[in-house]
Protein backbone atom coordinates (compact mmCIF):
# COMPACT_ATOMS: atom_id res chain seq x y z
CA UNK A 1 71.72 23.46 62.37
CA UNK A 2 71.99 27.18 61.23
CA UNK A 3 75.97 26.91 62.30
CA UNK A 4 76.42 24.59 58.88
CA UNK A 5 75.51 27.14 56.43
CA UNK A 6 77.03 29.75 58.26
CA UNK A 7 80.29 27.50 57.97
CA UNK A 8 79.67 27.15 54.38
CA UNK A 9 79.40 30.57 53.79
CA UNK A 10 82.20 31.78 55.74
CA UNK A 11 85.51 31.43 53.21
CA UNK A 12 88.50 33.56 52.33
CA UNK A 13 89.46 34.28 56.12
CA UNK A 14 92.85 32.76 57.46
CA UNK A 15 91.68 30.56 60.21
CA UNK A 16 93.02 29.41 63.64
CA UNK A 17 93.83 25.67 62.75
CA UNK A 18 91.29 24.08 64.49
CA UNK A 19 91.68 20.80 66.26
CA UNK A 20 95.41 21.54 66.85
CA UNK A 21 95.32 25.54 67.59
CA UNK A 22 99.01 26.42 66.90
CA UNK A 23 100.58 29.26 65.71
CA UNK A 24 102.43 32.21 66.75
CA UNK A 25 101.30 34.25 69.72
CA UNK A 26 100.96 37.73 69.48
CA UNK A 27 103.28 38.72 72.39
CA UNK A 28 103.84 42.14 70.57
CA UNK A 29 101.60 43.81 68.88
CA UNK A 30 101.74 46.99 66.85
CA UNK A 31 103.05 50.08 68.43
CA UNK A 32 99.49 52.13 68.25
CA UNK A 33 99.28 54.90 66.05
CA UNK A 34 98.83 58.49 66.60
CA UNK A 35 95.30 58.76 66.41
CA UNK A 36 93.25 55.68 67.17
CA UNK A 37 90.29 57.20 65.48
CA UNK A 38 91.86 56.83 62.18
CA UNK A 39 92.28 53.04 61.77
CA UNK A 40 89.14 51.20 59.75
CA UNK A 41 88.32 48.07 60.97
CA UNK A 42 88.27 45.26 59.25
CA UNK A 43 85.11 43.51 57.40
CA UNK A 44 84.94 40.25 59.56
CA UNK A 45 81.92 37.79 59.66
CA UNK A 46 79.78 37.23 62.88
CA UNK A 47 81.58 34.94 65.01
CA UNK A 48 82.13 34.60 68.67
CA UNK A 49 85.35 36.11 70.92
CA UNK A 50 85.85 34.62 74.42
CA UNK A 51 87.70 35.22 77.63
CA UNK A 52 89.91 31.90 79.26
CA UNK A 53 91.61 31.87 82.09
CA UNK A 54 93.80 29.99 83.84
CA UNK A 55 94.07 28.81 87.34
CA UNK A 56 97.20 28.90 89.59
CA UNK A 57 98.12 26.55 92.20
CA UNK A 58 95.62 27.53 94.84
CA UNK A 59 92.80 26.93 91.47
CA UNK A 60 92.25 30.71 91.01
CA UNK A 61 92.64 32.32 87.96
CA UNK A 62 96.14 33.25 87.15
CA UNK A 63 96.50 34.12 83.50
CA UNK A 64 93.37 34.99 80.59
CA UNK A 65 93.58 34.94 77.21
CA UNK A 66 91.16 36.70 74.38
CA UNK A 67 90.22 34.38 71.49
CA UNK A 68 88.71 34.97 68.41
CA UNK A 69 86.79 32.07 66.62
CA UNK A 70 87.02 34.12 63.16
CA UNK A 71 83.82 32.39 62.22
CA UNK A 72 80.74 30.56 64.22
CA UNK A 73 82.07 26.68 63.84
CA UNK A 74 82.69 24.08 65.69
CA UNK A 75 86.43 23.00 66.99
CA UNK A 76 89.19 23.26 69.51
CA UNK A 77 91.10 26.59 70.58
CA UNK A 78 93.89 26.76 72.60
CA UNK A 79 95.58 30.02 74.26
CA UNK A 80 98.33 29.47 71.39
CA UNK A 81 97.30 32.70 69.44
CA UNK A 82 95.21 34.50 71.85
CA UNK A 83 95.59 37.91 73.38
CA UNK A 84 97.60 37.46 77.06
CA UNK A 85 95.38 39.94 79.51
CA UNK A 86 95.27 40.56 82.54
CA UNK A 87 92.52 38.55 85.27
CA UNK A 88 89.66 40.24 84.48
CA UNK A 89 86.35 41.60 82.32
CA UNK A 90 85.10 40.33 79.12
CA UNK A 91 86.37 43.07 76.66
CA UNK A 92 83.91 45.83 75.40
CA UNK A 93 82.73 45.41 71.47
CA UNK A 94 82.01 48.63 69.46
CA UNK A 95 82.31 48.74 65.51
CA UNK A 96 85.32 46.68 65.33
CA UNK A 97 86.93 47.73 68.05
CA UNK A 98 87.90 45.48 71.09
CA UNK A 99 88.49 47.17 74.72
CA UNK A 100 90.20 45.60 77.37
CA UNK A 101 90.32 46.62 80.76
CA UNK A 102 92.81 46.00 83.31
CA UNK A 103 92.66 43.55 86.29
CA UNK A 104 89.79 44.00 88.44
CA UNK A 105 91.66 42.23 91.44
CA UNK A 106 94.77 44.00 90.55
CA UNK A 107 96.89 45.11 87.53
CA UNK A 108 100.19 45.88 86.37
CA UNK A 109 98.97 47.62 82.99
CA UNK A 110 96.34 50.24 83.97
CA UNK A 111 95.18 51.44 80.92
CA UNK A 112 91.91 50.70 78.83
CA UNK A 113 93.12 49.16 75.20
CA UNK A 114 91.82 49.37 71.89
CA UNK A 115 92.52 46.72 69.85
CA UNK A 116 91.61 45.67 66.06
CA UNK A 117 90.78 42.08 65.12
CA UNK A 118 93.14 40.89 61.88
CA UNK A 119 92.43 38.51 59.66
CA UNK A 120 94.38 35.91 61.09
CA UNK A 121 91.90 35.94 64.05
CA UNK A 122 95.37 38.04 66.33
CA UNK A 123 94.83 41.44 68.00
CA UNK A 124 96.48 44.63 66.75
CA UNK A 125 96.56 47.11 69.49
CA UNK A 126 96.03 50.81 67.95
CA UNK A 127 95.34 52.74 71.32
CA UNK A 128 95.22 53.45 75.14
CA UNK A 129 94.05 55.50 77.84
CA UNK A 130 95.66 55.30 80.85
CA UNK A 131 93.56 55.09 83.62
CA UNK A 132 94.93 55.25 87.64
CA UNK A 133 96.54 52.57 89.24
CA UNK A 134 93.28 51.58 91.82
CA UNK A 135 90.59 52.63 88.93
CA UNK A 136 89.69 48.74 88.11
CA UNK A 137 87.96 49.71 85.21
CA UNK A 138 85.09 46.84 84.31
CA UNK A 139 82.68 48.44 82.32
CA UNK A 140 82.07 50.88 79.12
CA UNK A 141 78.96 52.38 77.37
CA UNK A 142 79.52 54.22 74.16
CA UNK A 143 76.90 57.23 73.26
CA UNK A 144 78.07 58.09 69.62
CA UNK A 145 81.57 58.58 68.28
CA UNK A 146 82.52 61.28 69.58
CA UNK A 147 81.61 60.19 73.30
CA UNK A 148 81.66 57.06 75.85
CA UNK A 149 81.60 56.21 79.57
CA UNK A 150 83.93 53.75 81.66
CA UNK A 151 82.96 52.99 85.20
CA UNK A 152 86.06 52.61 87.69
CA UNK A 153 84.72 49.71 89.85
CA UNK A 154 88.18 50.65 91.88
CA UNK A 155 88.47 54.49 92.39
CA UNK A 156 84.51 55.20 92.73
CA UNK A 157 83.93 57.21 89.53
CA UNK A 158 82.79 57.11 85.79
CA UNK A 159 84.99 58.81 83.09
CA UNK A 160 83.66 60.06 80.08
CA UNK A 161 86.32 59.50 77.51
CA UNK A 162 86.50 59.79 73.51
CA UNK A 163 86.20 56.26 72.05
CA UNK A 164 88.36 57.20 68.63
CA UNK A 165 90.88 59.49 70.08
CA UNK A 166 91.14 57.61 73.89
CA UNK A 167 91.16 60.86 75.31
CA UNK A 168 89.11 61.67 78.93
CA UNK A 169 86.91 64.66 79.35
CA UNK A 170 85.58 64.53 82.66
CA UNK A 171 85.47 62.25 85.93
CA UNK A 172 82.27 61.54 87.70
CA UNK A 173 83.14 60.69 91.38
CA UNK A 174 80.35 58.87 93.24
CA UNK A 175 82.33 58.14 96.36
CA UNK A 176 80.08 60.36 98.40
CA UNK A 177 77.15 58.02 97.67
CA UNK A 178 79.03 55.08 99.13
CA UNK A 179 77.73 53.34 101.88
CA UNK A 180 78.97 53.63 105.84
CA UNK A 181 81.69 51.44 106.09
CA UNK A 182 82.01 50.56 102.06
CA UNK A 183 83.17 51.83 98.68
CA UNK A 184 80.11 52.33 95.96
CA UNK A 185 81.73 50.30 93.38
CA UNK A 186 80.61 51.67 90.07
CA UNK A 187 79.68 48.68 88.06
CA UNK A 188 77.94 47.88 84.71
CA UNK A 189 76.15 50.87 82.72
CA UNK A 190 73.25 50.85 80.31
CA UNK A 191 72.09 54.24 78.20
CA UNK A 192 68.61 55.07 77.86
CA UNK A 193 66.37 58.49 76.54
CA UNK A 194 69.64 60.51 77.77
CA UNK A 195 70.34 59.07 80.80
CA UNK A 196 73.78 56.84 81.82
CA UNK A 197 72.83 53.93 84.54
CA UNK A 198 75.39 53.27 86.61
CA UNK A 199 75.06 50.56 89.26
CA UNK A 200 76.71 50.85 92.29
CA UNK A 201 77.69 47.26 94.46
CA UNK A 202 78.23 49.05 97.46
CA UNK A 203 80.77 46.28 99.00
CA UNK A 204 82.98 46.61 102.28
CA UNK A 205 86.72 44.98 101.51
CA UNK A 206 85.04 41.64 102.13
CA UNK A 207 83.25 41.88 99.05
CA UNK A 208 80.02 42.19 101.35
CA UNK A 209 76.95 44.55 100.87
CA UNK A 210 76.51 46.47 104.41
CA UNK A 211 72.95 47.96 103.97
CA UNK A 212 70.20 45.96 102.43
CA UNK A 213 69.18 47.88 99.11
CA UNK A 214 70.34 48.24 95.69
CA UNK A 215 71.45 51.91 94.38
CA UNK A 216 71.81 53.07 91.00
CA UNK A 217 73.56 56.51 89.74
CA UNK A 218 72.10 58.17 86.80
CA UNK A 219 74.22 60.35 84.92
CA UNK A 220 72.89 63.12 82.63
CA UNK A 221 74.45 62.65 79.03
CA UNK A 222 74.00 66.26 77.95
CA UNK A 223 76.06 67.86 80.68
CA UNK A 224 77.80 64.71 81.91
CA UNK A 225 76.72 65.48 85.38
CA UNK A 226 75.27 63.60 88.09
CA UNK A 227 70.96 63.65 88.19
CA UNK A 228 70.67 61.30 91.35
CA UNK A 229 71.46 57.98 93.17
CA UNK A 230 68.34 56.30 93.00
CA UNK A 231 67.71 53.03 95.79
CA UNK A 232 65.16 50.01 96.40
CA UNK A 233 64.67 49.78 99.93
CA UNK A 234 61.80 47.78 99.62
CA UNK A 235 62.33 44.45 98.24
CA UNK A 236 65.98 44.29 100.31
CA UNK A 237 67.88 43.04 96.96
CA UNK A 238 71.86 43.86 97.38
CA UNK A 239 74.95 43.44 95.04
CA UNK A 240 73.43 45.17 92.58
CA UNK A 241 74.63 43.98 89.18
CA UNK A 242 77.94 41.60 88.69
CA UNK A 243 81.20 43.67 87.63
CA UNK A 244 82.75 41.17 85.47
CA UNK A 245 79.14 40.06 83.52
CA UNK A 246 78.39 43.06 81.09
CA UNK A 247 74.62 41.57 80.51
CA UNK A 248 73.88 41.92 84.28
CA UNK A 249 71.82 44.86 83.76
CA UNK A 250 69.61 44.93 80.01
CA UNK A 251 66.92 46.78 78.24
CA UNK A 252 64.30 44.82 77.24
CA UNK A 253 61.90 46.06 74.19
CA UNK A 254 59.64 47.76 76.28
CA UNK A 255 62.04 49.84 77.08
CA UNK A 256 62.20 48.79 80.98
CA UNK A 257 65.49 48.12 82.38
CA UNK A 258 66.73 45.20 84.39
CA UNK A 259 69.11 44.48 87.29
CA UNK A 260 70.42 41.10 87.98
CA UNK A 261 71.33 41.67 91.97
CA UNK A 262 73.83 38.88 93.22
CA UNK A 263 72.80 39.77 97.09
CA UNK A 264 74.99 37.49 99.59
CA UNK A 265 77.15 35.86 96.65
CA UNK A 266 79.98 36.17 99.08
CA UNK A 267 78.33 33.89 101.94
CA UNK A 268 78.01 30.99 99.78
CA UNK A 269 77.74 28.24 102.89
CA UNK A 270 73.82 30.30 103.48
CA UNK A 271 70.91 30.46 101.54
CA UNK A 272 71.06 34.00 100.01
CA UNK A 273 67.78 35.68 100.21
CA UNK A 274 68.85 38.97 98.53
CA UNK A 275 69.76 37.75 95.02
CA UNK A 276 66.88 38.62 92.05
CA UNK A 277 65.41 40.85 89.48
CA UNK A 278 64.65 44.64 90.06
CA UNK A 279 63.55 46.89 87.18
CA UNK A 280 62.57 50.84 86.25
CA UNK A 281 60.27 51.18 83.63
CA UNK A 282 60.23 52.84 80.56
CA UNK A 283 59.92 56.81 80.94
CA UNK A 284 60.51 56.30 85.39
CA UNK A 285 64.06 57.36 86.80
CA UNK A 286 63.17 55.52 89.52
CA UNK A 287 62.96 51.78 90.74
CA UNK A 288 59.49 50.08 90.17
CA UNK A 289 58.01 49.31 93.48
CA UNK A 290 55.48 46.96 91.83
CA UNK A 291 58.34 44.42 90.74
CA UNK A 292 60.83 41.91 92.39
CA UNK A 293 62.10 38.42 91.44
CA UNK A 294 63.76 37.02 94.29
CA UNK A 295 65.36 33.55 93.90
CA UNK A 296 64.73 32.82 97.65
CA UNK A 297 60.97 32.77 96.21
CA UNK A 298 60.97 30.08 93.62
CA UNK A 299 61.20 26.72 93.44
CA UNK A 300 62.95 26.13 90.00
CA UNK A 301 61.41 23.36 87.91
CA UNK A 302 64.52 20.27 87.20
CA UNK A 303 66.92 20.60 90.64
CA UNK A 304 66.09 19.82 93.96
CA UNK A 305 67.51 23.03 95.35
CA UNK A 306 66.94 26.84 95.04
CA UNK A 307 69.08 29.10 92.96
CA UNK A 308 71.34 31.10 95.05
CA UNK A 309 71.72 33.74 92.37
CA UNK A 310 72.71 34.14 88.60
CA UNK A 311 75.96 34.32 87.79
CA UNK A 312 76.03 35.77 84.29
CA UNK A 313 72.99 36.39 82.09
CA UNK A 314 71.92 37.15 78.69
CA UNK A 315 68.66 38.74 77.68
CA UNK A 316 66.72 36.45 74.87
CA UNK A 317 63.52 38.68 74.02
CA UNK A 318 60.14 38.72 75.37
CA UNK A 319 60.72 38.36 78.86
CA UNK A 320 63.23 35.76 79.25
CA UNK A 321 66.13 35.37 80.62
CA UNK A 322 69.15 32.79 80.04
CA UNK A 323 71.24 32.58 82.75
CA UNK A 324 74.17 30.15 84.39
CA UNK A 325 72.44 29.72 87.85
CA UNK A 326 74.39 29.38 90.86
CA UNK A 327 73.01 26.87 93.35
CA UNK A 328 75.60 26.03 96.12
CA UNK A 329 74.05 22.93 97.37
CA UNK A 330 75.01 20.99 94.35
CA UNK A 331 78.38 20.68 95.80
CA UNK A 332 79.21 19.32 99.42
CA UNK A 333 82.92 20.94 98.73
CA UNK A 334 82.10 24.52 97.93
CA UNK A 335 84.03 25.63 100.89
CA UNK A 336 87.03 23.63 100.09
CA UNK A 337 87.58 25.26 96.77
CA UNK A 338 84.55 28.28 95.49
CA UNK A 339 86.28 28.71 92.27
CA UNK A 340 86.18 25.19 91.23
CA UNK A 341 82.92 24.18 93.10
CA UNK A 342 80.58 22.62 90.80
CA UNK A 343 77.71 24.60 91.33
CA UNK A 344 76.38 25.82 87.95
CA UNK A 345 73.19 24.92 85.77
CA UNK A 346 72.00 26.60 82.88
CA UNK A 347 68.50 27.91 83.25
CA UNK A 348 65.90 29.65 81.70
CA UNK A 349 64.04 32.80 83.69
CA UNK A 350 61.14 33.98 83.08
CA UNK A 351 60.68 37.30 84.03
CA UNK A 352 56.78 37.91 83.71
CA UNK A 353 55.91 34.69 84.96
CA UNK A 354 58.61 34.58 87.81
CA UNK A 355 59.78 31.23 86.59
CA UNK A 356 62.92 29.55 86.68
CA UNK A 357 63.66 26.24 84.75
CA UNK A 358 66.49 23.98 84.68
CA UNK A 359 67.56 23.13 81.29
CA UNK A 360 68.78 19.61 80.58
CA UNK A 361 70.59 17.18 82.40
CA UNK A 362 74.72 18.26 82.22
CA UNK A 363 76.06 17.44 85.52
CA UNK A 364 76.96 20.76 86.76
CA UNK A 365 79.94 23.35 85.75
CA UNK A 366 82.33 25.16 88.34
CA UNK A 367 81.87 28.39 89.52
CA UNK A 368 84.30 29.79 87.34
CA UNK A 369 82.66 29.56 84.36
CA UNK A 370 80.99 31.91 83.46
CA UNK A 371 79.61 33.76 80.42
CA UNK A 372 76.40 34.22 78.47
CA UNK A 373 75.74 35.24 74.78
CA UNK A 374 73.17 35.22 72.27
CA UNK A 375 73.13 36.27 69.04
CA UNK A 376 69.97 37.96 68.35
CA UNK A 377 67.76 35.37 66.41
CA UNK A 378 67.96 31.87 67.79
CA UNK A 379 71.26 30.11 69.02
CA UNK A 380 73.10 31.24 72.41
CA UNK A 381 76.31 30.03 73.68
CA UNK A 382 77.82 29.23 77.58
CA UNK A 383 80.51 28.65 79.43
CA UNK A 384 81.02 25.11 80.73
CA UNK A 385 83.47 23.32 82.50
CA UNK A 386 82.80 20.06 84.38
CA UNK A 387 85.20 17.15 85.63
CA UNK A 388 84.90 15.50 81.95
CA UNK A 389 84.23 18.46 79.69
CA UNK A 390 85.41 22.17 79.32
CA UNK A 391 84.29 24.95 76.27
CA UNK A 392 81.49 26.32 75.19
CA UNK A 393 78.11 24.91 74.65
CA UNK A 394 75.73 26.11 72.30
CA UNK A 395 71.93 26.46 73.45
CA UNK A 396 68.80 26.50 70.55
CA UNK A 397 66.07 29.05 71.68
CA UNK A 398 63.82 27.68 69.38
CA UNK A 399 63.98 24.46 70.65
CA UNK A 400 64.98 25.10 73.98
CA UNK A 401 67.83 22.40 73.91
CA UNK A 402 71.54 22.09 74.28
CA UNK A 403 72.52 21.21 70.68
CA UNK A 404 74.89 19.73 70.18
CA UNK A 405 74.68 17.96 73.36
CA UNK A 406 78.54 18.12 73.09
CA UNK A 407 80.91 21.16 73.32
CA UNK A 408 80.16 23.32 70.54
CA UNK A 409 83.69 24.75 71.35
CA UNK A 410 86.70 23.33 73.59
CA UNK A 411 88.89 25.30 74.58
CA UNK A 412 92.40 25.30 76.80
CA UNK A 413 90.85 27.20 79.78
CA UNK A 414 88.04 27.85 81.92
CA UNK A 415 86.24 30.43 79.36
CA UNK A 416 85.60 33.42 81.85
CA UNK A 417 83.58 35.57 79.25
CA UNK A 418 81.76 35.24 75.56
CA UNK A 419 80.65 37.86 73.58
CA UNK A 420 78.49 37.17 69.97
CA UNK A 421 80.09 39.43 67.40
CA UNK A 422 78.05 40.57 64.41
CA UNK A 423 79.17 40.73 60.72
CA UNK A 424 80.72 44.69 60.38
C-alpha cells in the first residue's frame, strides 16, 4: 500500500512509541507568547490528528484528547501524550496551526486556542481568544492572514477575528433569523467568490428543528456584513449541517456547494424523512430548487434498512460522497443507550446518481464514532468502534475496499474526529 513508502520515507521525527504509547503528557504547555502571529510552524510530514473521547458512567463522553500520529503508519495510540480538551469539535487546521474550541455542551475554558504541533508529536499552545461563556464556538473559516470567521453555535453569531494576532473585529448576530420557539444555531461555514456560508440548525432546547426547511446566512467578506438568510422550503430537509462534523457542508469542483442536513437525528426510534443533500450552484446565492437527496428515498445497496442520515462525511471528488451512515434499525437497543448504539456503516454516496452503497461487511460501529477524512489522492480514514474493535480504519478509493481489513490505527478511545494533515 502507498502507507509503506510513506513510512519509509518519513525519518528524523521523534515518534509516539507505538504499540505501547507512553510518555509524558503535556498537562502544561507553554505560556503563549505576545503575539501569536510571530511563531513559525514547524516543517512536519502529512500525517493524520484525531479527536478521542471518553465515556463516563452513563456511556457519554466525559473527557477528549487530541492526538497526533506524527506520520501516516500503522500502530496503537493511547491518550498518554495527547492534548486533554474539552467534549467537543474536531480542531480547525490552518498552516500549522491547530484551533480548539471549547465544549459545545458546556465549557469551563471559553476561549478558541492556537496551538503548534512539536516534534515530539505534543501541543505547544502560543495563543487565545476568549470568547463568552454560552458562545459554543464549533466552527472556523480562514479568508487570508490577516482575516477569519468563527461561528458561535451557542450565542447566535459569527465573529470575525485575526487568525495570527487572535484578536476580534466584529460580531455578526443572527439571532433575529432564528426560528419561533428556537435559537438559529450558527454551524459549519464554507467561503466562496466573496461570500461566508453560514448554516444555521435552527433547534429548540430539545435539539429539535421546529419548521421544516433548511436556512443558510451569507455573510459579505468585504464589509463583513450580513447579505441574506437564504431557505429551502421545498424539499422539507431540516438540521441543516452537523456542528461537530466540519465536512458537513463542501465545495465540490464545480464550484456548487453541498449541505449534509441531519433532519430528525434527535427522534431516532422514527424513520427520519428530512435527512439528505441540498446544494447552490456555482455563481447562485440561492438554494437549487432542481436538487434534493433525501435518504427516506433510497434503498441503499448491502443493508436491509434505510439510512436515517449521515453522520459525518468527507467529500472524495467527482460526485461522491464517503460517509459513516446512520441507520437506527441495526440496533434493537438504540433507546437503551444512543451513544453506544451500534448503528453505523460506512457508505459510499453518490451524489449525481442518488446512490447510496454499503461498503463491506464490518458489523456495525456505535454512534459515537464518528469522523471522516481523506487525503486528497486515494486513501481515506474512519472512525470505528464495535464490541471487538476500536480505531481508525483506513478505506482505498481506488479500490473501493477497507484495507487493511484491520484497524489501520487503535486507539484508547472512541475517536470523535480525524482530520488528514498535509506536509507544510
Amino acid at each position: 500500500m502507498k502507507q509503506t513508502s510513506r513510512a519509509l520515507c518519513a525519518v528524523g521525527l521523534g515518534l509516539l512509541t507505538l504499540l505501547s504509547s507512553c510518555g509524558k503528557r503535556n498537562d502544561q504547555p507553554t505560556p503563549p507568547t505576545p503575539n501569536p502571529g510571530e511563531v513559525t510552524p514547524l516543517k512536519l510530514p502529512e500525517h493524520l490528528i484525531f479527536l478521542t473521547s471518553v465515556t463516563g458512567g452513563d456511556g457519554s463522553p466525559s473527557a477528549s484528547y487530541l492526538i497526533s500520529t506524527g506520520r501516516i503508519i500503522p500502530g496503537k495510540f493511547t491518550n498518554a501524550n495527547g492534548l486533554p480538551l474539552e467534549v467537543g469539535n474536531t480542531p480547525y487546521y490552518w498552516e500549522g496551526r491547530t484551533y480548539t474550541f471549547p465544549g459545545i455542551m458546556g465549557s469551563t475554558k471559553s476561549q478558541l486556542g492556537c496551538y503548534l504541533e512539536q516534534i515530539d508529536q505534543t501541543y505547544r499552545q502560543v495563543g487565545a481568544l476568549p470568547v463568552a461563556g454560552t458562545a459554543a464556538t464549533t466552527a472556523m473559516a480562514v479568508l487570508n492572514k490577516d482575516k477569519a470567521y468563527i461561528s458561535n453555535w451557542g450565542s447566535g453569531t459569527v465573529q470575525v477575528i485575526n487568525p495570527l494576532t487572535l484578536t476580534s473585529t466584529k460580531t455578526i448576530d443572527l439571532n433575529k433569523y432564528a426560528h419561533e420557539g428556537a435559537l438559529v444555531r450558527p454551524s459549519v461555514m464554507v467561503l466562496r467568490d466573496g461570500l461566508l456560508y453560514v448554516a444555521l440548525c435552527q433547534l429548540n432546547a430539545q435539539w429539535q428543528t421546529v419548521k421544516e426547511q433548511a436556512d443558510i446566512a451569507i455573510i459579505d467578506t468585504q464589509k463583513d456584513e450580513l447579505l441574506k438568510v437564504i431557505s429551502d422550503t421545498k424539499h422539507k430537509l431540516t438540521f441543516c449541517s452537523r456542528p461537530i462534523d466540519p465536512n458537513s457542508m463542501f465545495i465540490d469542483e464545480q464550484g456548487d456547494i453541498y449541505v449534509n442536513c441531519l433532519g430528525s437525528m434527535e427522534d431516532p426510534l422514527h424513520p427520519n424523512q428530512k435527512a439528505g443533500f441540498l446544494r447552490i450552484k456555482k455563481g447562485e446565492t440561492e438554494f437549487d430548487p432542481s436538487y434534493m437527496l433525501r435518504t427516506a428515498d433510497i434503498k441503499p445497496e448491502g443493508v436491509a434498512h434505510n439510512v436515517d442520515f449521515f453522520s459525518s462525511i468527507a467529500y472524495l471528488g467527482k460526485g461522491k460522497v464517503l460517509a459513516l451512515a446512520s441507520i437506527n434499525k441495526l440496533d434493537p437497543d438504540l433507546a437503551k443507550n444512543m451513544y453506544m448504539a451500534y448503528v453505523h456503516r460506512l457508505a459510499l454516496i453518490d451524489l449525481q446518481a442518488k446512490t447510496i452503497r454499503v461498503i463491506g461487511d464490518q458489523p456495525a460501529s456505535t454512534a459515537m464514532a464518528i469522523g471522516v477524512t481523506y487525503d486528497g489522492s486515494r486513501y481515506a480514514y474512519y472512525s470505528y468502534t464495535s464490541k471487538e474493535r476500536q480505531g481508525i480504519y483506513c478505506y482505498d478509493t481506488q479500490t473501493g475496499k477497507i484495507d487493511p481489513e484491520e484497524p489501520y490505527i487503535t486507539t484508547e478511545g472512541t475517536v470523535t474526529g480525524i482530520r488528514y494533515i498535509p506536509a507544510n
